[in-house]
Structures are given as C-alpha cells and as structure tokens.
PDB file of N, CA and C in Angstrom:
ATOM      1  N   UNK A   1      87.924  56.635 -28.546  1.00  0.00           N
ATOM      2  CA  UNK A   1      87.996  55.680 -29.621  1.00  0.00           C
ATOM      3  C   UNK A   1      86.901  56.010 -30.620  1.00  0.00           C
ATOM      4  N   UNK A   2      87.615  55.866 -32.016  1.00  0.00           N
ATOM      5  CA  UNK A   2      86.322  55.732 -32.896  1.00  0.00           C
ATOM      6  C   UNK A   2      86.219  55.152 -33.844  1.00  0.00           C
ATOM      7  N   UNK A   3      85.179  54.167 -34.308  1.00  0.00           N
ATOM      8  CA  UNK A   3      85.030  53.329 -35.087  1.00  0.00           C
ATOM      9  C   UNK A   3      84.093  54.141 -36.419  1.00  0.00           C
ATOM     10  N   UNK A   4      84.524  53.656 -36.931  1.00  0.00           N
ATOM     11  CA  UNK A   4      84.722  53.747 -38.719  1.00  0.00           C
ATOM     12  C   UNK A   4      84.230  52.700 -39.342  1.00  0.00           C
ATOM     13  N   UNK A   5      82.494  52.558 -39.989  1.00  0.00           N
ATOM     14  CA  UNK A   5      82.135  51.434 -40.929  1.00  0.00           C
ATOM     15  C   UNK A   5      80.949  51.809 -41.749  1.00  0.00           C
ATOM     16  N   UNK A   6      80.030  51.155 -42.021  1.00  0.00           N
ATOM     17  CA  UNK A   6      78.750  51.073 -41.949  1.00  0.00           C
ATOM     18  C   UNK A   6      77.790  50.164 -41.202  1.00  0.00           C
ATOM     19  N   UNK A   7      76.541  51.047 -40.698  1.00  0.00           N
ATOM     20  CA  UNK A   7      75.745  50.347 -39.795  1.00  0.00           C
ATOM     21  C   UNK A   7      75.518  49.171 -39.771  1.00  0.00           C
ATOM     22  N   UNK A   8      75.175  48.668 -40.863  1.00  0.00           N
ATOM     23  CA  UNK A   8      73.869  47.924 -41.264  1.00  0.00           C
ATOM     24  C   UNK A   8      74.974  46.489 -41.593  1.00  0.00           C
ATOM     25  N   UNK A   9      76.607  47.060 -41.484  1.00  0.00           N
ATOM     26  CA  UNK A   9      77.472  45.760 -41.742  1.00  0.00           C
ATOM     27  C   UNK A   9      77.388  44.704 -41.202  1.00  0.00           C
ATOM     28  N   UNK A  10      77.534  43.317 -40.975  1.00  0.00           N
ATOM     29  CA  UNK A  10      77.957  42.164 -39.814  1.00  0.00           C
ATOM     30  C   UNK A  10      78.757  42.384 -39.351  1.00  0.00           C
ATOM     31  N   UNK A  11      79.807  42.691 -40.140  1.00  0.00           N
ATOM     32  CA  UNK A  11      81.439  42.444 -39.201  1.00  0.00           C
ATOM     33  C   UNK A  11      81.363  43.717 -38.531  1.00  0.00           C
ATOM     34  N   UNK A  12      80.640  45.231 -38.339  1.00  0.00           N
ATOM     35  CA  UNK A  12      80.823  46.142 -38.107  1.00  0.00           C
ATOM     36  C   UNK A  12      79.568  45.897 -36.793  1.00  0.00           C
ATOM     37  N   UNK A  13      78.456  45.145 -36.624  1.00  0.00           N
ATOM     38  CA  UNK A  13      77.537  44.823 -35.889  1.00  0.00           C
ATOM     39  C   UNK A  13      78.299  43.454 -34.817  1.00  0.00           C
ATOM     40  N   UNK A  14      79.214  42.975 -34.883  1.00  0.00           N
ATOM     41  CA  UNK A  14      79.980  41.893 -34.200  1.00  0.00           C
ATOM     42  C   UNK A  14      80.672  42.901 -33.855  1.00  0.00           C
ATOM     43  N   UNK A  15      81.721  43.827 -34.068  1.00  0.00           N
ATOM     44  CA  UNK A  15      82.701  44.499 -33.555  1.00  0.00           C
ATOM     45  C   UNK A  15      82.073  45.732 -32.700  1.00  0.00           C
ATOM     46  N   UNK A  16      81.079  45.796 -32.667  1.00  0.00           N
ATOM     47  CA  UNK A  16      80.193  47.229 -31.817  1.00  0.00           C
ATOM     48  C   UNK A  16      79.746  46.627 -30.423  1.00  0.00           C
ATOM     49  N   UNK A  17      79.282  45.263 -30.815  1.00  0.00           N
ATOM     50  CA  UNK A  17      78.713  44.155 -29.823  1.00  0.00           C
ATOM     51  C   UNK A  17      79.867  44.348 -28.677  1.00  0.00           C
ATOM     52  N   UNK A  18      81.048  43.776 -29.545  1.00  0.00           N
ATOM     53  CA  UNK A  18      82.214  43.563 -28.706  1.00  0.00           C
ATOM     54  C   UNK A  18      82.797  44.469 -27.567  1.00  0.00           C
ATOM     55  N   UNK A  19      82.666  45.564 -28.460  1.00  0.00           N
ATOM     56  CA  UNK A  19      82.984  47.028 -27.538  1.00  0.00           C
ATOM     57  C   UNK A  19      82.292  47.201 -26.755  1.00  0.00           C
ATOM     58  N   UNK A  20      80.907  46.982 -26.877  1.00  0.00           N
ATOM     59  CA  UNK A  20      79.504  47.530 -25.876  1.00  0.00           C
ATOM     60  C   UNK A  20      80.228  46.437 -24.805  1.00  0.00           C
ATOM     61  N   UNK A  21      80.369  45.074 -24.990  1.00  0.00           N
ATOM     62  CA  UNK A  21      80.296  43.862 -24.042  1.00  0.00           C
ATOM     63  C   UNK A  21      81.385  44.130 -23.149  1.00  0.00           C
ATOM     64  N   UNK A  22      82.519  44.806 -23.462  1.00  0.00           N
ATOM     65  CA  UNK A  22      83.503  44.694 -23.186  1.00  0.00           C
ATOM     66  C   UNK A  22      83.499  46.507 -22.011  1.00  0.00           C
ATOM     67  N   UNK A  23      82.316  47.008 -22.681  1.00  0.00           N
ATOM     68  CA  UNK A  23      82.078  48.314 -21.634  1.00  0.00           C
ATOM     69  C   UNK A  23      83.210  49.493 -22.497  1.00  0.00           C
ATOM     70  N   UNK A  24      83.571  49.142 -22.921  1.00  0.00           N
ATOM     71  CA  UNK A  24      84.434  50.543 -24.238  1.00  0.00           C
ATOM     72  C   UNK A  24      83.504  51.530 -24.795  1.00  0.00           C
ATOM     73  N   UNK A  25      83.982  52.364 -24.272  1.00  0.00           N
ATOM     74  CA  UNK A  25      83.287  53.441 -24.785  1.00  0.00           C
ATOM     75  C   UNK A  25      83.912  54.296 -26.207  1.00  0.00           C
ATOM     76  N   UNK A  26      83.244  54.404 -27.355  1.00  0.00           N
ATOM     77  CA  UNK A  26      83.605  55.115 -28.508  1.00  0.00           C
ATOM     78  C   UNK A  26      82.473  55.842 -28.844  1.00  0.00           C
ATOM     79  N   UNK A  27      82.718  56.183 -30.285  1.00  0.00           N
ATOM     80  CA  UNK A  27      81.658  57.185 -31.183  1.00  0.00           C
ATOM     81  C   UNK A  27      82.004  56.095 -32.453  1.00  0.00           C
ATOM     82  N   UNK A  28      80.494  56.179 -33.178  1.00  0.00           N
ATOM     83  CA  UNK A  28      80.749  55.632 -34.551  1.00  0.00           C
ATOM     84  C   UNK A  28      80.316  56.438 -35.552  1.00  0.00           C
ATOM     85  N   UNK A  29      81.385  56.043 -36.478  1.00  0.00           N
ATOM     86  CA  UNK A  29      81.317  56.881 -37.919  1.00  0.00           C
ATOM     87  C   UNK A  29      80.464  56.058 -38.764  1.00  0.00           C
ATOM     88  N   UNK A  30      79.078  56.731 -39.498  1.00  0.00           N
ATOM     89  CA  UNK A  30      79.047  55.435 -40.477  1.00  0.00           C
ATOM     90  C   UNK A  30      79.229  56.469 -41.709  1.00  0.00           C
ATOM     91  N   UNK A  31      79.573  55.950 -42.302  1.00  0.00           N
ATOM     92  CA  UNK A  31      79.966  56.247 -43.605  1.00  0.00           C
ATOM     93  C   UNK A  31      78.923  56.422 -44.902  1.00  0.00           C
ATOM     94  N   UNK A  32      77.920  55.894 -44.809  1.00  0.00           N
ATOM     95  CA  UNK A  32      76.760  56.163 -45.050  1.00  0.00           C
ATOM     96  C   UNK A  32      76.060  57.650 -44.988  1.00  0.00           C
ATOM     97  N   UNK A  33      75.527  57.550 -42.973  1.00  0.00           N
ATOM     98  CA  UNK A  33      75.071  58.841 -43.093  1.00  0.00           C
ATOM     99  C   UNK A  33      76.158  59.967 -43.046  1.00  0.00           C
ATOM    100  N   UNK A  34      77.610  59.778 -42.546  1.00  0.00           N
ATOM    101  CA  UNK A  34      77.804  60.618 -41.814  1.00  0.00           C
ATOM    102  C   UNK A  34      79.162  60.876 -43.295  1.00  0.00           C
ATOM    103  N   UNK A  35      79.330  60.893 -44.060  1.00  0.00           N
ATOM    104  CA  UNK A  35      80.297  60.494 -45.115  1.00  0.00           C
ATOM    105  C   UNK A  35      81.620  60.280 -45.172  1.00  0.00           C
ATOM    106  N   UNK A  36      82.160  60.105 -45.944  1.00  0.00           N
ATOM    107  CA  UNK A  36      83.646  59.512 -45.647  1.00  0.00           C
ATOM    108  C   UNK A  36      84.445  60.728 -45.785  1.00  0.00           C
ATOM    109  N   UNK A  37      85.376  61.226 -45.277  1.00  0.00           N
ATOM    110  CA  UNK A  37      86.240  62.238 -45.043  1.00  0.00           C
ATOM    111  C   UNK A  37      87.610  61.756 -45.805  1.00  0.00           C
ATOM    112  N   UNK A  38      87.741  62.315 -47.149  1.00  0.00           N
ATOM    113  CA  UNK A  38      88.875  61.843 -48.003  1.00  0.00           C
ATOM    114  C   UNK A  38      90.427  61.672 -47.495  1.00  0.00           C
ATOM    115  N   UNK A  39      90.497  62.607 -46.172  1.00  0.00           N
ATOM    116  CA  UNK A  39      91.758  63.187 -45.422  1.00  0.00           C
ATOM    117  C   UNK A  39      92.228  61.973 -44.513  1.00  0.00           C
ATOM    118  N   UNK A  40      91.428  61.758 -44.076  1.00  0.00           N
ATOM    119  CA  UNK A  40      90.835  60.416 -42.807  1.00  0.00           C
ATOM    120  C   UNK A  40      91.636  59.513 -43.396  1.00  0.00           C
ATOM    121  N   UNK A  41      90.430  58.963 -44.857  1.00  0.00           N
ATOM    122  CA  UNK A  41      90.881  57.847 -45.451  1.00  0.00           C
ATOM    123  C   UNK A  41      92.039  57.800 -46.239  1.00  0.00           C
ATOM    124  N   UNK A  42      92.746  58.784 -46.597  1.00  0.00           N
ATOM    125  CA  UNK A  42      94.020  58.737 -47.021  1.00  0.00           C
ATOM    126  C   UNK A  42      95.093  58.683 -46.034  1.00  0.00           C
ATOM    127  N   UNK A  43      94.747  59.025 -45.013  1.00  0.00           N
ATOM    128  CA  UNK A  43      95.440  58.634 -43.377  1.00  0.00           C
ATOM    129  C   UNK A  43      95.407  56.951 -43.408  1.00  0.00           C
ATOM    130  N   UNK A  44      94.384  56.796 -43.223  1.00  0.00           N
ATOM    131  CA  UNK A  44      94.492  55.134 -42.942  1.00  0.00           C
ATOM    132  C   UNK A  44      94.839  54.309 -43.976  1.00  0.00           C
ATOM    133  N   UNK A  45      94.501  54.726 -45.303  1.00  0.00           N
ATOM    134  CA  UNK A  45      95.713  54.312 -46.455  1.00  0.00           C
ATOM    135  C   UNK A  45      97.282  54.060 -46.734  1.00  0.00           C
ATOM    136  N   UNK A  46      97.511  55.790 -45.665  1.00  0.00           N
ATOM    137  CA  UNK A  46      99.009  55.222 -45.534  1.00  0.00           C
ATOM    138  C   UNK A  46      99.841  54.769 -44.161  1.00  0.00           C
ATOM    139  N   UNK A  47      98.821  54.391 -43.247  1.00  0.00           N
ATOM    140  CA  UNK A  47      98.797  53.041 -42.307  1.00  0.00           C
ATOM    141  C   UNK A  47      99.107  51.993 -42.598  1.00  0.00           C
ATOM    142  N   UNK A  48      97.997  51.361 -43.483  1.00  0.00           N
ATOM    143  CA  UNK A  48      97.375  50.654 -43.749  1.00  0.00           C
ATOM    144  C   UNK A  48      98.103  49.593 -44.929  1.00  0.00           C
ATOM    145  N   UNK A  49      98.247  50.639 -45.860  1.00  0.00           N
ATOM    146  CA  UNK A  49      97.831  50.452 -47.339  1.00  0.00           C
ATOM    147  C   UNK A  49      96.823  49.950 -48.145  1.00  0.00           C
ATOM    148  N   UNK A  50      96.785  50.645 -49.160  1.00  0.00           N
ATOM    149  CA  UNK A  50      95.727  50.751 -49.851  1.00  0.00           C
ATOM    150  C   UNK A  50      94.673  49.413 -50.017  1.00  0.00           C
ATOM    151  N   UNK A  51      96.134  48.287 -50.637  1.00  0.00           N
ATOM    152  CA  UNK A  51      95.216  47.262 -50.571  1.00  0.00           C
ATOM    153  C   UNK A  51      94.543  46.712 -49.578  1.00  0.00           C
ATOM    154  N   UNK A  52      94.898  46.580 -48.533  1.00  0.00           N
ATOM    155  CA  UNK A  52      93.752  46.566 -47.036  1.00  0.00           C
ATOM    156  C   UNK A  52      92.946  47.614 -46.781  1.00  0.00           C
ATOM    157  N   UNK A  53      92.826  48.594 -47.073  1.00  0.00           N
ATOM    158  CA  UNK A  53      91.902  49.408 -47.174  1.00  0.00           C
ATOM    159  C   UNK A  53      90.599  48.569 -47.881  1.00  0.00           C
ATOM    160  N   UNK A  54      90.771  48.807 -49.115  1.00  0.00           N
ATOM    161  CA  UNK A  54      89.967  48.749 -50.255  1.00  0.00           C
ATOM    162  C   UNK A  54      89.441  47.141 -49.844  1.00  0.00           C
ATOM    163  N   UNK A  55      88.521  47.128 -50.046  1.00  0.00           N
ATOM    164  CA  UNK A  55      87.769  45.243 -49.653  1.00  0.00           C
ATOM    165  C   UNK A  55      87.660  44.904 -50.830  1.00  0.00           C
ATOM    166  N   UNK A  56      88.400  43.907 -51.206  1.00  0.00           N
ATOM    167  CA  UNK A  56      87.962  43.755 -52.894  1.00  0.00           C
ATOM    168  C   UNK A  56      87.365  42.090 -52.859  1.00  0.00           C
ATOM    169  N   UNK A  57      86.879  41.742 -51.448  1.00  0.00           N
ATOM    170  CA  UNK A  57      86.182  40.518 -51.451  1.00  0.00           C
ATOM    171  C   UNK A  57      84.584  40.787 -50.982  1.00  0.00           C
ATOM    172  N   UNK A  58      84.511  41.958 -51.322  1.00  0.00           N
ATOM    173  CA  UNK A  58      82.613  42.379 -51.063  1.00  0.00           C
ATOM    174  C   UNK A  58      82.078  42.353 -52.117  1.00  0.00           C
ATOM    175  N   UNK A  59      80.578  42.626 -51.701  1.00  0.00           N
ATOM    176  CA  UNK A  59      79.621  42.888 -52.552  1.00  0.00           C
ATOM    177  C   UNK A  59      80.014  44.157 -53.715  1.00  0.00           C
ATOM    178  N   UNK A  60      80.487  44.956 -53.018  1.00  0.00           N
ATOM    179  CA  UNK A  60      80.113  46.515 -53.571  1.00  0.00           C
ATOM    180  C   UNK A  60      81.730  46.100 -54.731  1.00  0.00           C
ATOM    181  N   UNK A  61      82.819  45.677 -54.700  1.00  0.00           N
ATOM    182  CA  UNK A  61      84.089  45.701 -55.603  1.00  0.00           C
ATOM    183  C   UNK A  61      83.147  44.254 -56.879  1.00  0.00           C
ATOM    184  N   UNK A  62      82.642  43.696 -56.626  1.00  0.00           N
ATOM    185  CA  UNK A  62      82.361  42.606 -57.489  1.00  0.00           C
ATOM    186  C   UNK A  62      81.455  43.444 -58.438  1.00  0.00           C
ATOM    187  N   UNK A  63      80.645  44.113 -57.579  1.00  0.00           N
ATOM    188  CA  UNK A  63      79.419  44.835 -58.760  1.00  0.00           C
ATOM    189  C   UNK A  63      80.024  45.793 -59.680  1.00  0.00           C
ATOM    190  N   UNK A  64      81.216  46.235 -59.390  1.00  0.00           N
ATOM    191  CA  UNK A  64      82.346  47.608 -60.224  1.00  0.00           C
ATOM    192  C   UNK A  64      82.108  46.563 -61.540  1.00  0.00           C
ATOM    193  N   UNK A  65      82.124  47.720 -62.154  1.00  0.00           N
ATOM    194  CA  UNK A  65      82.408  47.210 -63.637  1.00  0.00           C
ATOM    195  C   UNK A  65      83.852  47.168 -64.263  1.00  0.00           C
ATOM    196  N   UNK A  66      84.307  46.082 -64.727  1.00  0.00           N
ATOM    197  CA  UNK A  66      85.962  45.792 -64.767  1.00  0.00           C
ATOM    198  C   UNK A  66      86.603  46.779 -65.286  1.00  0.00           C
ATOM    199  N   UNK A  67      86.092  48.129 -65.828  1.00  0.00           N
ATOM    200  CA  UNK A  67      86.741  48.851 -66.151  1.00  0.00           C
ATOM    201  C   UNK A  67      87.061  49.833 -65.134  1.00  0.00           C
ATOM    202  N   UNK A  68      86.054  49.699 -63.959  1.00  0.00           N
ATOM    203  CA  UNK A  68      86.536  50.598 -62.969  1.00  0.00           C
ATOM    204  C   UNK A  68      87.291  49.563 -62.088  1.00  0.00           C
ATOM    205  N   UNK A  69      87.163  48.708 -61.722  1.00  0.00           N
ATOM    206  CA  UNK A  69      88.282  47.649 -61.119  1.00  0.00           C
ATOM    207  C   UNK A  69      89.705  47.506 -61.553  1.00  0.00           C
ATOM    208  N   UNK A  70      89.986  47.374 -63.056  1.00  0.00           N
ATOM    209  CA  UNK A  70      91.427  48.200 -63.212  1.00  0.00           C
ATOM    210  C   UNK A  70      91.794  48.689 -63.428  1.00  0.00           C
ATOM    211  N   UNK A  71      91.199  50.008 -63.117  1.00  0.00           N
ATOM    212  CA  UNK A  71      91.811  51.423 -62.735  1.00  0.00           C
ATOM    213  C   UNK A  71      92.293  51.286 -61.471  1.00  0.00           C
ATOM    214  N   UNK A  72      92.130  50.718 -60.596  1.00  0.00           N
ATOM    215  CA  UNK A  72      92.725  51.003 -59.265  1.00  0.00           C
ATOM    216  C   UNK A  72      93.899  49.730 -59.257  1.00  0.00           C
ATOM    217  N   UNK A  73      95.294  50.750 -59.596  1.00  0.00           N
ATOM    218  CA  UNK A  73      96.545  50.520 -59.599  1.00  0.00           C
ATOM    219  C   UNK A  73      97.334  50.938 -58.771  1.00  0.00           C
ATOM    220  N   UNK A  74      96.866  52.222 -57.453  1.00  0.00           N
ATOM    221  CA  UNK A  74      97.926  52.706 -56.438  1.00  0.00           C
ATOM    222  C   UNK A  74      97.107  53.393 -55.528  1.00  0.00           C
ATOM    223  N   UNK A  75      97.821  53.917 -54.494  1.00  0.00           N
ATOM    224  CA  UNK A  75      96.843  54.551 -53.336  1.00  0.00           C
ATOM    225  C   UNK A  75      95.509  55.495 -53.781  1.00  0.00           C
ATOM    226  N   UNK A  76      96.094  56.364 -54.723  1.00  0.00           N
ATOM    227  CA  UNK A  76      95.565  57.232 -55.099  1.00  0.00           C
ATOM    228  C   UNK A  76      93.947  56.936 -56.625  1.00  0.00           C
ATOM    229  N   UNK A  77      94.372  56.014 -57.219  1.00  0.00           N
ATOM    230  CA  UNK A  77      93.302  55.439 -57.690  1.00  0.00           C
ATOM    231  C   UNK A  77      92.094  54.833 -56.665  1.00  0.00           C
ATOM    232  N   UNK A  78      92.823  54.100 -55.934  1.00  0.00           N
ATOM    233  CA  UNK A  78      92.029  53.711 -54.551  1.00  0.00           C
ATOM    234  C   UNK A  78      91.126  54.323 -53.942  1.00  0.00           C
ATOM    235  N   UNK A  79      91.876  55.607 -53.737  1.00  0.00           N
ATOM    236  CA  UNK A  79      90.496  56.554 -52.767  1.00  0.00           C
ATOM    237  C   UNK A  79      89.881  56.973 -53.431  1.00  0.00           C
ATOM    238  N   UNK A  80      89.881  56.976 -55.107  1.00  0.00           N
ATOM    239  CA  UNK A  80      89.183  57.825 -55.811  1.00  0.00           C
ATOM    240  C   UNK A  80      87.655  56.615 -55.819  1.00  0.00           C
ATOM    241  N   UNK A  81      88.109  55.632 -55.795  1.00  0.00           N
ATOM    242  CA  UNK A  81      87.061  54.484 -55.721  1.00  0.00           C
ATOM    243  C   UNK A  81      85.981  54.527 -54.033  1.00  0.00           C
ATOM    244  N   UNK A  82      87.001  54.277 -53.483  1.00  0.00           N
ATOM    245  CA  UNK A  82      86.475  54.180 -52.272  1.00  0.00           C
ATOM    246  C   UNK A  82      85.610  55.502 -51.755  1.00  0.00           C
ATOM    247  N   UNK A  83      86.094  56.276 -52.083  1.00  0.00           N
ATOM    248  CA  UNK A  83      85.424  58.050 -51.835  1.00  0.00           C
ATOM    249  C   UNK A  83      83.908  57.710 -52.482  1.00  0.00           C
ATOM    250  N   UNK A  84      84.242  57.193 -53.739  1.00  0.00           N
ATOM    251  CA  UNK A  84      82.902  57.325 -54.540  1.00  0.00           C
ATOM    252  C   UNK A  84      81.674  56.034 -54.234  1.00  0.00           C
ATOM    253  N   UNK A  85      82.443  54.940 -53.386  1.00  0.00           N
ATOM    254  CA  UNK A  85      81.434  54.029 -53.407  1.00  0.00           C
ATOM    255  C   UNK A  85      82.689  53.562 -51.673  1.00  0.00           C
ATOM    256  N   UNK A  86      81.953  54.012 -50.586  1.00  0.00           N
ATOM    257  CA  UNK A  86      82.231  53.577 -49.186  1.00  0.00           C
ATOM    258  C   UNK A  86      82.065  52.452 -48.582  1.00  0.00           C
ATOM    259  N   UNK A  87      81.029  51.557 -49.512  1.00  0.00           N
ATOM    260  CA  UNK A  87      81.068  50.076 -49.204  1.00  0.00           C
ATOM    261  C   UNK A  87      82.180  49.382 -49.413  1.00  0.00           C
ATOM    262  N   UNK A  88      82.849  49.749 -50.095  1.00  0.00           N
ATOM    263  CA  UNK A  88      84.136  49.160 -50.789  1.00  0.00           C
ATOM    264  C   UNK A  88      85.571  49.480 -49.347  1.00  0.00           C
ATOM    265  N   UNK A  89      85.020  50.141 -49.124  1.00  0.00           N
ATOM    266  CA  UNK A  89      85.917  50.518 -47.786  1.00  0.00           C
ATOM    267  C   UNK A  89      85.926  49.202 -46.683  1.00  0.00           C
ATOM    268  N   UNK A  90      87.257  48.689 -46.180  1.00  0.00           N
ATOM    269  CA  UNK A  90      87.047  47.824 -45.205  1.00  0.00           C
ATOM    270  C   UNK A  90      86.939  47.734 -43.815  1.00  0.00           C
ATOM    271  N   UNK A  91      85.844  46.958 -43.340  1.00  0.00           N
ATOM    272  CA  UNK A  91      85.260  47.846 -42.342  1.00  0.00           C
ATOM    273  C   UNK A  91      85.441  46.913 -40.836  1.00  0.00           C
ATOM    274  N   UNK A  92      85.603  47.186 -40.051  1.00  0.00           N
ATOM    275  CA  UNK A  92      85.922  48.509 -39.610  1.00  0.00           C
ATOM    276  C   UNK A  92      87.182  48.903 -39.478  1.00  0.00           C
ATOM    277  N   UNK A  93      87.163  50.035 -39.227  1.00  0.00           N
ATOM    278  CA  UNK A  93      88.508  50.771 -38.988  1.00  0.00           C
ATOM    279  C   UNK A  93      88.159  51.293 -37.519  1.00  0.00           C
ATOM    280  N   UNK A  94      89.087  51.523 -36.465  1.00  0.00           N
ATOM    281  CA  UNK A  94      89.229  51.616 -35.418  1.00  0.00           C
ATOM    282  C   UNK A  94      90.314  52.622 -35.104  1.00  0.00           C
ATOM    283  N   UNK A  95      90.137  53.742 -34.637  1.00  0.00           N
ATOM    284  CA  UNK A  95      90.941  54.607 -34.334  1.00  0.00           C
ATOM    285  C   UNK A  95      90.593  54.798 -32.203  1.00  0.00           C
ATOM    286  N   UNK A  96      92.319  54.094 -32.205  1.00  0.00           N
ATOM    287  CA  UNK A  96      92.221  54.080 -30.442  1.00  0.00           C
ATOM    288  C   UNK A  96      93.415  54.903 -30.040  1.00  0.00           C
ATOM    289  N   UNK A  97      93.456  55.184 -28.883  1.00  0.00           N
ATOM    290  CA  UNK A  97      94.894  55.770 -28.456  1.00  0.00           C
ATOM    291  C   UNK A  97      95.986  55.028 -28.571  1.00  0.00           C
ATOM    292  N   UNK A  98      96.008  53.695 -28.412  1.00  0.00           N
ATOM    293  CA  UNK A  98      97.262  53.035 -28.287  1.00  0.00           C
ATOM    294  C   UNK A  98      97.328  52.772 -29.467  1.00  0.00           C
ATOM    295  N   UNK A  99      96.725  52.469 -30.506  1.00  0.00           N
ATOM    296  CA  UNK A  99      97.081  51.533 -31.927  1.00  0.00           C
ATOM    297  C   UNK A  99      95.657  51.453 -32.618  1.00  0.00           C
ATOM    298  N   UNK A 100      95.753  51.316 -33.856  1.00  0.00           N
ATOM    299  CA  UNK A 100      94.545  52.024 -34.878  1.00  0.00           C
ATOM    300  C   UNK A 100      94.439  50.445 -35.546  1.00  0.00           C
ATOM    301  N   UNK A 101      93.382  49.715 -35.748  1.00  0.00           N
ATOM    302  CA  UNK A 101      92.882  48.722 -36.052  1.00  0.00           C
ATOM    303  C   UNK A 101      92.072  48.632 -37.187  1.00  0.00           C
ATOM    304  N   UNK A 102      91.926  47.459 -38.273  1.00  0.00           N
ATOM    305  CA  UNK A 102      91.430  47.421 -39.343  1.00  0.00           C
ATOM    306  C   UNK A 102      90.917  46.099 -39.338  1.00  0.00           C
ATOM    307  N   UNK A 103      89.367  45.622 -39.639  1.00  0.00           N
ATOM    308  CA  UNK A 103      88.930  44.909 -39.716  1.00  0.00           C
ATOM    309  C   UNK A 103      88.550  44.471 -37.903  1.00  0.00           C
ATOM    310  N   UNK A 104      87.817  43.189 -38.500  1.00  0.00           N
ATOM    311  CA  UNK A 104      86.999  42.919 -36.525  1.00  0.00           C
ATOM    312  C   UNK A 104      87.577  41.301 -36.304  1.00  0.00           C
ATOM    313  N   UNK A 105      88.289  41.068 -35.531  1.00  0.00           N
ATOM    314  CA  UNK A 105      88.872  40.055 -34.869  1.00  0.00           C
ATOM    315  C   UNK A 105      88.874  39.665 -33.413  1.00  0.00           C
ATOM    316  N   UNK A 106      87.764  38.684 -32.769  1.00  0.00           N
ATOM    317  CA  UNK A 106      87.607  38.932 -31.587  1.00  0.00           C
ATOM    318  C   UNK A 106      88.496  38.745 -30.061  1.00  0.00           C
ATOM    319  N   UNK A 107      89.885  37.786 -31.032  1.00  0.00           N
ATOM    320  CA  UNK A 107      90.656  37.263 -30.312  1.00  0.00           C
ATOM    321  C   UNK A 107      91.707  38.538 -30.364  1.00  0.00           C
ATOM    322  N   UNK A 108      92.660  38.980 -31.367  1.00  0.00           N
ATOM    323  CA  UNK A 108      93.446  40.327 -31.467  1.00  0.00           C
ATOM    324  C   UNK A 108      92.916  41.249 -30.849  1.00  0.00           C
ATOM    325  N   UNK A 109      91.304  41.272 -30.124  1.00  0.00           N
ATOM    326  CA  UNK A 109      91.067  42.987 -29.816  1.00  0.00           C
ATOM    327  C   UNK A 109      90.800  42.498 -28.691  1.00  0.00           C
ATOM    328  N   UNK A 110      90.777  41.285 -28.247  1.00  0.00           N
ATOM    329  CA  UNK A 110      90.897  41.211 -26.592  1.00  0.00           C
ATOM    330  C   UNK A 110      92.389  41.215 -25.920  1.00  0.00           C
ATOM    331  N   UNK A 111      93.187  40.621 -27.054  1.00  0.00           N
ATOM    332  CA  UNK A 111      94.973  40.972 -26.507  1.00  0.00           C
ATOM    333  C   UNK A 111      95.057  42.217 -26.534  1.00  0.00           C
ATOM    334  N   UNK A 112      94.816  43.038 -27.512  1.00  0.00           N
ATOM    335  CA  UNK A 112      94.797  44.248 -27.780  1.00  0.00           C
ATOM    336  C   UNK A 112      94.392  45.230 -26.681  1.00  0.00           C
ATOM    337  N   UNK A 113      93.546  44.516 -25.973  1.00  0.00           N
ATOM    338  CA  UNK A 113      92.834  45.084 -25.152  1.00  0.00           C
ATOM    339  C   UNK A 113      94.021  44.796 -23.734  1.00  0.00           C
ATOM    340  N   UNK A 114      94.089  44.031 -23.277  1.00  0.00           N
ATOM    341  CA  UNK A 114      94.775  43.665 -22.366  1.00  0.00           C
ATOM    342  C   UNK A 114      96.335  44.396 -22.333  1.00  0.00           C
ATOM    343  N   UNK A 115      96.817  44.353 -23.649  1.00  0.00           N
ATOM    344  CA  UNK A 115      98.306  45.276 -23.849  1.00  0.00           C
ATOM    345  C   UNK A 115      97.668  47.003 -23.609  1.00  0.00           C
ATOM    346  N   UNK A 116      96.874  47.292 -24.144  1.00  0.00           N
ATOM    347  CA  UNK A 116      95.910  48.280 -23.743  1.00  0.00           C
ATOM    348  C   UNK A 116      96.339  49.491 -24.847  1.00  0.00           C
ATOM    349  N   UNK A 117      96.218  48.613 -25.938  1.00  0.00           N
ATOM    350  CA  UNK A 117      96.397  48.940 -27.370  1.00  0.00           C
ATOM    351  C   UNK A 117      95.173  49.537 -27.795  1.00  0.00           C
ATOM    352  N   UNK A 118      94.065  48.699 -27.173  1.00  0.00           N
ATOM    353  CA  UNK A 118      92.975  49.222 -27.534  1.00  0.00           C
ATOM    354  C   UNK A 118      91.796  49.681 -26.653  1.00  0.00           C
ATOM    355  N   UNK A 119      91.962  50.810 -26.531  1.00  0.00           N
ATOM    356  CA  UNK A 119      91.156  51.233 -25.076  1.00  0.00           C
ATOM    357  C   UNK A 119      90.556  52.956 -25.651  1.00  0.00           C
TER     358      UNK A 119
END
C-alpha cells in the first residue's frame, strides 16, 4: 500500500494514525519532499476525476489568483495546476491492492478494511 499526501497535513496525520493503529503496513509519498509524479497523478485523475482530485476547499486553491482558478476547465488544465502547486492536490490518496482510495474516512476504511479492499 501507498499513501500519497503531505506530511505536515491533518487529514493525512489522522489517516497514517489509522493505518499505524490498525497495524497496515505502507510507504508514504509526500509530495513535498518526494514530488509529485505527473503520470501517477494523471492516473488518479482518471479514477477519480479531476474534480476530486483537485481540493478546491483548501488553503492553497483560495490563495490562486482568479485568473489561475479559471483556467482550470478539464483534466488537463487540472494537473497543470496541481503539478505546479501539490497542496492543491487532495489528500490522501491511497493506492491498495484491492481498491485505490481518496481522501481519509475512518468509518469507509474500516469496511474497506474488513471487505479487504484495503489491505
């Protein structure tokens, strides 16, 4: 398993907790030091889609200046954002064998866990 965020996040510091508590063993990506891999994130884009990708209820999309905020009209505007500013990325992303997860939910990743979706 590997998780996908930044360190220093809450929701990415609640969802690491969870895994440790729960005895899951992964690797974490932070995006920070370790950088975002455009290939990756255009993978989980078209999972995903874009607009769940992209967090446009953070810190880092509010500080964009509205001219770079509507520019991003389709997948591909998207990563050009997100590539350039990784906070904007929503975090975490979870890559497991059974099923690939977005965002931290403590009740979904214990079903998850139990269907063994997420292991």
């Amino acid at each position: 398993m590997k998780v996908y965020g930044i360190r220093n996040c809450d929701t990415v510091k609640k969802a690491r907790k969870f895994l440790e508590e729960a005895g899951v063993d992964y690797t974490f990506h932070d995006y920070k030091k370790d950088g975002v891999n455009a290939d990756k994130l255009a993978t989980f884009v078209g999972e995903f889609g874009w607009d769940a990708v992209l967090n446009k209820r953070g810190t880092t999309w509010r500080r964009l200046d509205e001219a770079t905020q509507d520019s991003v009209v389709d997948a591909a505007s998207a990563l050009d954002v997100m590539i350039e500013h990784p906070s904007a990325i929503r975090r975490p992303i979870v890559e497991s064998d059974g099923k690939n997860f977005i965002g931290f939910d403590a009740v979904a990743w214990e079903l998850a866990m139990e269907l063994g979706e997420l292991k």
